[in-house]
Protein backbone atom coordinates (compact mmCIF):
# COMPACT_ATOMS: atom_id res chain seq x y z
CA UNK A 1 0.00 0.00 0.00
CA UNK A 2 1.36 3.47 -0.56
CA UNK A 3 2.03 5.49 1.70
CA UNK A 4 1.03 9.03 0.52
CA UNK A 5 -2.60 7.37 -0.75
CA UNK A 6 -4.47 9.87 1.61
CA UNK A 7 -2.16 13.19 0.47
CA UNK A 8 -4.09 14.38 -2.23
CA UNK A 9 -7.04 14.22 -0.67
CA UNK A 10 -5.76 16.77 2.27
CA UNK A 11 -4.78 19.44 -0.69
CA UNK A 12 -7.95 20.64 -2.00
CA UNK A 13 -9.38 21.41 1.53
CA UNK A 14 -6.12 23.40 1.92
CA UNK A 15 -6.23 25.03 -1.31
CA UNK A 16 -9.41 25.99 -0.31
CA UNK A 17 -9.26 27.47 2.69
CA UNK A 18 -6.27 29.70 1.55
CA UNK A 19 -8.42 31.01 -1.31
CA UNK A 20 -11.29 31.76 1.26
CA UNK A 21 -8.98 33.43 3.50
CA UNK A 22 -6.99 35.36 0.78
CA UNK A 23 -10.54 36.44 -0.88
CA UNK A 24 -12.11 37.58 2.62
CA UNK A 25 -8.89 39.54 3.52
CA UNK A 26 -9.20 42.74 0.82
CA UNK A 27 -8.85 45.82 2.87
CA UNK A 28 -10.15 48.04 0.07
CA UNK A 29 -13.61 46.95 0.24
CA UNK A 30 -15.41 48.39 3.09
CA UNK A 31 -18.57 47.21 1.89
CA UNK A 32 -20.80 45.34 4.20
CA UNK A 33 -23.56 43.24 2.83
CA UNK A 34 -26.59 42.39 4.41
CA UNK A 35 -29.38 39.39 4.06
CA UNK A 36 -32.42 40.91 2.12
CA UNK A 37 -35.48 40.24 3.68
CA UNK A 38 -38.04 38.87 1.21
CA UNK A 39 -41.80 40.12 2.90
CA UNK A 40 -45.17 39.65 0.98
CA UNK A 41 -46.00 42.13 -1.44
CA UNK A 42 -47.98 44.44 0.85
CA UNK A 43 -45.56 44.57 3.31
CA UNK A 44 -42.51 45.02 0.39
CA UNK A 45 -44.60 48.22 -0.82
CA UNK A 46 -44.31 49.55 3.16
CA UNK A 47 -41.00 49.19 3.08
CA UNK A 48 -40.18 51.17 -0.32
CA UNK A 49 -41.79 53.96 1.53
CA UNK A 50 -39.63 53.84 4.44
CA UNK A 51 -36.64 53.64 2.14
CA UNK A 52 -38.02 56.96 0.33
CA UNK A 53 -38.42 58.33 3.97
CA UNK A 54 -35.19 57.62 5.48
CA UNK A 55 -32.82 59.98 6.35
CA UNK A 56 -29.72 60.70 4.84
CA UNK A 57 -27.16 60.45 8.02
CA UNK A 58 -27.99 58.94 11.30
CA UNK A 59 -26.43 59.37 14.17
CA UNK A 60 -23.70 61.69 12.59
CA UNK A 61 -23.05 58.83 9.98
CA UNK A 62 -23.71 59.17 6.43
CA UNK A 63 -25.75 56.91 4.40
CA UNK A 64 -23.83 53.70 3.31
CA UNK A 65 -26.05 50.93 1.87
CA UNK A 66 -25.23 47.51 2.31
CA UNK A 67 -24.96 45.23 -0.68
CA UNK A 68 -26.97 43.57 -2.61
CA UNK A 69 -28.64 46.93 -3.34
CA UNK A 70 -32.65 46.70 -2.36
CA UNK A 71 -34.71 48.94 -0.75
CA UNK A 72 -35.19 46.45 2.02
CA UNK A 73 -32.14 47.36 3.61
CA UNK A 74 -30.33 50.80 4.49
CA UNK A 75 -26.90 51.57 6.45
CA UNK A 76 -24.58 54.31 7.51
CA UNK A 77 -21.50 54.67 8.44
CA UNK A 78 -17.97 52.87 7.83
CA UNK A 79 -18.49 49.27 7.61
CA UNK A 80 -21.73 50.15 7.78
CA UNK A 81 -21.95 50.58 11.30
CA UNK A 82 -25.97 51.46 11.29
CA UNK A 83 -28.01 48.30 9.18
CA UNK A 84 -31.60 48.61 8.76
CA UNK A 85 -33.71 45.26 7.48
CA UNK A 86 -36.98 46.22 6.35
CA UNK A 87 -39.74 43.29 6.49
CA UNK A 88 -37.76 40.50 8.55
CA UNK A 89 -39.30 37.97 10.42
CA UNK A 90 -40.45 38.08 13.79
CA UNK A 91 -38.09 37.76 16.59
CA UNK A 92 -38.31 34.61 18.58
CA UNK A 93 -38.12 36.87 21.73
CA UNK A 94 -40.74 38.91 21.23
CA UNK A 95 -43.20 36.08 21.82
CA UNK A 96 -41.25 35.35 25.07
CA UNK A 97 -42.99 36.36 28.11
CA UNK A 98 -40.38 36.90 30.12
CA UNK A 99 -39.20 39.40 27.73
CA UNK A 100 -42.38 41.37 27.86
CA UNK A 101 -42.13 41.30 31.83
CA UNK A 102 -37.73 42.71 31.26
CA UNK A 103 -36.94 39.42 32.68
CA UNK A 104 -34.39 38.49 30.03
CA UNK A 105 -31.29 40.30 30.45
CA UNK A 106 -30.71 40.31 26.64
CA UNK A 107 -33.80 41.43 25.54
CA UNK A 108 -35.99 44.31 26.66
CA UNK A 109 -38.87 46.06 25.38
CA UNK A 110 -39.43 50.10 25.24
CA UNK A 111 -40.42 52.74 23.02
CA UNK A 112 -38.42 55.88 21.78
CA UNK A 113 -39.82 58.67 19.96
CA UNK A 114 -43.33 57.29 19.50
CA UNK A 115 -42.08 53.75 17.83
CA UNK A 116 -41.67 50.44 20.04
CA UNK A 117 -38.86 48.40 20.03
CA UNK A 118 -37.26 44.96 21.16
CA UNK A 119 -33.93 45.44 22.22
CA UNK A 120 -31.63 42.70 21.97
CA UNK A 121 -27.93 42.66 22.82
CA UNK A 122 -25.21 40.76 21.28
CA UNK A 123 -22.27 39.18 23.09
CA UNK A 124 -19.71 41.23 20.96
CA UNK A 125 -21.76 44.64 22.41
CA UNK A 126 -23.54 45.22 19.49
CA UNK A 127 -27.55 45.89 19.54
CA UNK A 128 -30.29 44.78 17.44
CA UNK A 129 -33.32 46.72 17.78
CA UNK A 130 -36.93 45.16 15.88
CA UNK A 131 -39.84 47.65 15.68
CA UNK A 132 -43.37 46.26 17.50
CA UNK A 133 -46.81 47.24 17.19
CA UNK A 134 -46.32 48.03 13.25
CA UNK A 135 -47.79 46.49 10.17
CA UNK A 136 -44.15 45.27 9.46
CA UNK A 137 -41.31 44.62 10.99
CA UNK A 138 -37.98 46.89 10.98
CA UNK A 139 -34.60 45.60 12.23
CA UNK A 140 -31.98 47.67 13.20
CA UNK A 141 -28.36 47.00 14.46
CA UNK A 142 -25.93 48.98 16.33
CA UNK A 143 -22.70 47.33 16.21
CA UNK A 144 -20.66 48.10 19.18
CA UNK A 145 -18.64 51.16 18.36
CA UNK A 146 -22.18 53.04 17.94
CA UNK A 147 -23.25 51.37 21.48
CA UNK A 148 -23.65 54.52 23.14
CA UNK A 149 -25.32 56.07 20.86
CA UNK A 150 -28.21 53.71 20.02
CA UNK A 151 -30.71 55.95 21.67
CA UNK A 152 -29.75 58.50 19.37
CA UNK A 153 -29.98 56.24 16.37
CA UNK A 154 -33.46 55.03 17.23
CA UNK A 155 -34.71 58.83 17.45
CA UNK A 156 -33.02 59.81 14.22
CA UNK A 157 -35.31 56.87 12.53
CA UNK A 158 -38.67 57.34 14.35
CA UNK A 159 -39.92 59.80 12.17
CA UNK A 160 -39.29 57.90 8.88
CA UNK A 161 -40.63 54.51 10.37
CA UNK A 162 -43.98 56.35 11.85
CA UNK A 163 -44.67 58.03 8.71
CA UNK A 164 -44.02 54.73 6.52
CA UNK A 165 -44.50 52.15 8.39
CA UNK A 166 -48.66 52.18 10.25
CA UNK A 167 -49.30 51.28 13.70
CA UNK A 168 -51.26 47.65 14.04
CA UNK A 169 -49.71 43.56 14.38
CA UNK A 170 -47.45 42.53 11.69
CA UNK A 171 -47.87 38.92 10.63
């Protein structure tokens, strides 16, 4: 039997992880990308408005789309720090009930500027805020350089998400 019958077999996985590693390493390409949400038509047509209606920085940060390009999704800043999902799912924890009672230390409902939100925190410090009580559900994270400022974030999008987005039980 010889005895380099198994060596060519350990190349390609090696091959391959180099070429993923040398492909995700390109410091010219800030771009972040982001998954597109894909809502039913109604709630699609919601979200085009809120695109329309967002603003052009937040937070101090200017507006920085993730890729693909849709207008189910929005960012600003570097990176971008500021993502916003139009028409995702609903969040397993906001069906909890120990979230809607702030028992869960992740996860803890409140309202800012006249739009409700679960707030859920990451292990890495970064936030991910999803809109309640509206026809649709918005998702926004905070990644955690922008921490601090989440508050002001969530104000600087209010207006754009009441105006676009109407009050009532997505789903």
């Amino acid at each position: 039997m010889p005895l380099f019958r198994h060596r060519p077999l350990g190349l390609p996985p090696l091959a391959l992880v180099l070429a993923i590693t040398v492909a995700g390493c390109s410091s010219a390409d800030d771009t972040a990308t982001a998954a597109v949400p894909s809502p039913d038509a109604t709630v699609t047509e919601l979200c085009g408005k809120l695109d329309d209606a967002l603003p052009a920085t937040v937070a101090g940060q200017d507006r920085d789309d993730p890729e693909p390009a849709s207008a189910l999704t929005a960012g600003w800043g570097r990176g971008p720090a500021i993502i916003l999902r139009c028409g995702v799912i609903r969040p397993p924890k906001m069906i909890d009930p120990k979230v809607a009672v702030g028992g869960d230390a992740d996860a803890v409902a409140g309202g800012v500027d006249g739009v409700d939100w679960l707030q859920e925190k990451a292990d890495d410090g970064a936030f991910r805020f999803t809109t309640a009580s509206r026809v649709a559900y918005v998702e926004v994270a905070v990644d955690g350089e922008r921490a601090g400022d989440s508050a002001g974030v969530l104000v600087a999008l209010a207006p754009a998400i009441k105006s676009a987005i109407p009050e009532g039980i997505a789903d």
